[in-house]
Protein backbone atom coordinates (compact mmCIF):
# COMPACT_ATOMS: atom_id res chain seq x y z
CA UNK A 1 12.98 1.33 -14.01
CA UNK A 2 14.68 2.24 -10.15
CA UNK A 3 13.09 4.57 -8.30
CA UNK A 4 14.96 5.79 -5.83
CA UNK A 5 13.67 7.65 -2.61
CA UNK A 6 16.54 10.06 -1.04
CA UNK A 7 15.48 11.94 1.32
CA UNK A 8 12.92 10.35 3.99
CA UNK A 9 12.46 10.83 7.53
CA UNK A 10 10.38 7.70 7.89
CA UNK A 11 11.91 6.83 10.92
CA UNK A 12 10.65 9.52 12.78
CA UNK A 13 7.62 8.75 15.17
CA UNK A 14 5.03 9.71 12.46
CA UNK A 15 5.49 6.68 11.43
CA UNK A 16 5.80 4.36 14.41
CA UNK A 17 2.26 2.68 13.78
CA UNK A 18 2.12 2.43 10.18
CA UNK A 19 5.87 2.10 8.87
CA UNK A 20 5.37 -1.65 8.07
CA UNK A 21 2.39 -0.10 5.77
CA UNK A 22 4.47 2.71 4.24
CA UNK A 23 7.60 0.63 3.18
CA UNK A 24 4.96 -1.95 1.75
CA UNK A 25 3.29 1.00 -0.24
CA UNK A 26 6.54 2.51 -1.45
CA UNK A 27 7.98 -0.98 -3.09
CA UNK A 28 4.22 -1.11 -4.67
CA UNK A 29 5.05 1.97 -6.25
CA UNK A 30 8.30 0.90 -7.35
CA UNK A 31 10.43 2.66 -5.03
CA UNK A 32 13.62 0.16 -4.69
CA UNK A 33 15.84 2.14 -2.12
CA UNK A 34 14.92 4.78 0.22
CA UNK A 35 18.23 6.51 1.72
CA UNK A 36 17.09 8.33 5.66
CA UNK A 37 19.16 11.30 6.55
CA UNK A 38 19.45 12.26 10.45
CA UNK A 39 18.40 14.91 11.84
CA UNK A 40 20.42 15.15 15.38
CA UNK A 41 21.83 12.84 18.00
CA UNK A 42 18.29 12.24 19.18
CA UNK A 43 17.68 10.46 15.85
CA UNK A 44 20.40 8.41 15.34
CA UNK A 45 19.13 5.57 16.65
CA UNK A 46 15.60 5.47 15.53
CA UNK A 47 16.96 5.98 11.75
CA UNK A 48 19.86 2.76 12.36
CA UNK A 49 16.88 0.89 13.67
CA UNK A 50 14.80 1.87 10.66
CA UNK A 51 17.74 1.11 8.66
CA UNK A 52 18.64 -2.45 10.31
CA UNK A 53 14.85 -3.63 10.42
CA UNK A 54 14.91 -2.55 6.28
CA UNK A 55 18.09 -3.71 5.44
CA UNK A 56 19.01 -3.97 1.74
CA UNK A 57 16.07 -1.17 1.24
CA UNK A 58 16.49 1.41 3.51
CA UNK A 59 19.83 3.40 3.70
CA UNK A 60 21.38 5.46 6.41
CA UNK A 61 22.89 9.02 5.99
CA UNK A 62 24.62 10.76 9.14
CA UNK A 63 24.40 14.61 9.33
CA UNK A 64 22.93 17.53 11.33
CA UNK A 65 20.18 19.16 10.38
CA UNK A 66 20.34 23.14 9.88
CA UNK A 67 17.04 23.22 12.30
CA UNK A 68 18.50 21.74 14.90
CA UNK A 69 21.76 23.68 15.09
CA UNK A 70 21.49 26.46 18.01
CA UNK A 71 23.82 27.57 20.33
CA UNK A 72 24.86 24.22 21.49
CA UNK A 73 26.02 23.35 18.02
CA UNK A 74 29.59 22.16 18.88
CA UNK A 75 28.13 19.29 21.42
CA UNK A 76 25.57 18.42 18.69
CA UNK A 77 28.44 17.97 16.00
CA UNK A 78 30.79 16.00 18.44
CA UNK A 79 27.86 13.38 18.93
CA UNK A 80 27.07 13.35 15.65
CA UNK A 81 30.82 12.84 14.58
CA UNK A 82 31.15 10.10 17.02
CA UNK A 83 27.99 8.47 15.80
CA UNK A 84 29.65 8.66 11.88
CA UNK A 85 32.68 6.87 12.71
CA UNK A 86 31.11 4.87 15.56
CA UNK A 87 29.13 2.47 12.94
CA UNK A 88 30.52 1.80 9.33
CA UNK A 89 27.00 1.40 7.71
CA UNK A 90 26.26 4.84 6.71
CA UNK A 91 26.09 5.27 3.51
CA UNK A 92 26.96 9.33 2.95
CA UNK A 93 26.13 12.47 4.68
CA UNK A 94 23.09 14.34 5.31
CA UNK A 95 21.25 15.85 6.31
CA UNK A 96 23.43 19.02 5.88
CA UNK A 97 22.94 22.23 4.29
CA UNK A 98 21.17 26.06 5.35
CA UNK A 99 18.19 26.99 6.40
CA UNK A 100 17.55 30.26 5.80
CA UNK A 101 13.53 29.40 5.12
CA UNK A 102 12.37 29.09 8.84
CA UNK A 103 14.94 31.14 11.24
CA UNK A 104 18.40 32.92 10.53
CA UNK A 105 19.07 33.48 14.41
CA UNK A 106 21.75 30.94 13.72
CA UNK A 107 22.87 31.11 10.05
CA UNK A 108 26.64 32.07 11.39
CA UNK A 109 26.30 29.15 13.57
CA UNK A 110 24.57 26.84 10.23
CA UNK A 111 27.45 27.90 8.00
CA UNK A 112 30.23 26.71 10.43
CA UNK A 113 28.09 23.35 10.97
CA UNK A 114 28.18 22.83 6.91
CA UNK A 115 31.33 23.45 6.11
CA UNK A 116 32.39 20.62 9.21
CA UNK A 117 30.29 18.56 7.76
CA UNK A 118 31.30 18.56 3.77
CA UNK A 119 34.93 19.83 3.97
């Protein structure tokens, strides 16, 4: 059996000391694939890195994150957009969607975002 991890943010700096650790841990568990969806343009490249020092296991996804969309949304998706067709190894997009868990002070703002992203 495949198990198949799709949504980890193991690049992020949590993990800095110990990823070596964690990958080794997640193929003991079975865990054959393990796709990272971005955040923003200050991920991008820690997740390619991830992605590049994994490769074959680890997958990159290119998105923007509903948390990190504010009022400077539009620069944030241009980056982003350049980053997609910039490097022809991701995989699909995400990480993409609404929050309306944390804050709504830019759910108009989220909406537009999502749509740009999946339409």
């Amino acid at each position: 059996m495949e198990l198949i991890d799709t949504h980890s943010h193991i690049y992020s700096s949590e993990f800095k000391e110990d990823l070596p650790q964690v990958i080794q841990r997640a193929k003991e568990a079975g865990i054959t694939h393990i796709f990272l969806p971005n955040e923003d343009n200050t991920t991008v490249e820690s997740l390619l890195q991830t992605c590049h020092d994994y490769p074959g296991y680890c997958f990159p996804m290119m998105g923007l994150h509903p948390e990190s969309v504010n009022e400077g949304y539009k620069h944030e998706l241009r980056l982003i957009g350049e980053a997609l067709k910039s490097h022809d190894e991701f995989v699909a997009i995400g990480e993409v969607g609404l929050d309306m868990h944390w804050d709504k002070t830019f759910l108009k703002e989220q909406l537009v975002v999502f749509e740009q992203q999946v339409c």
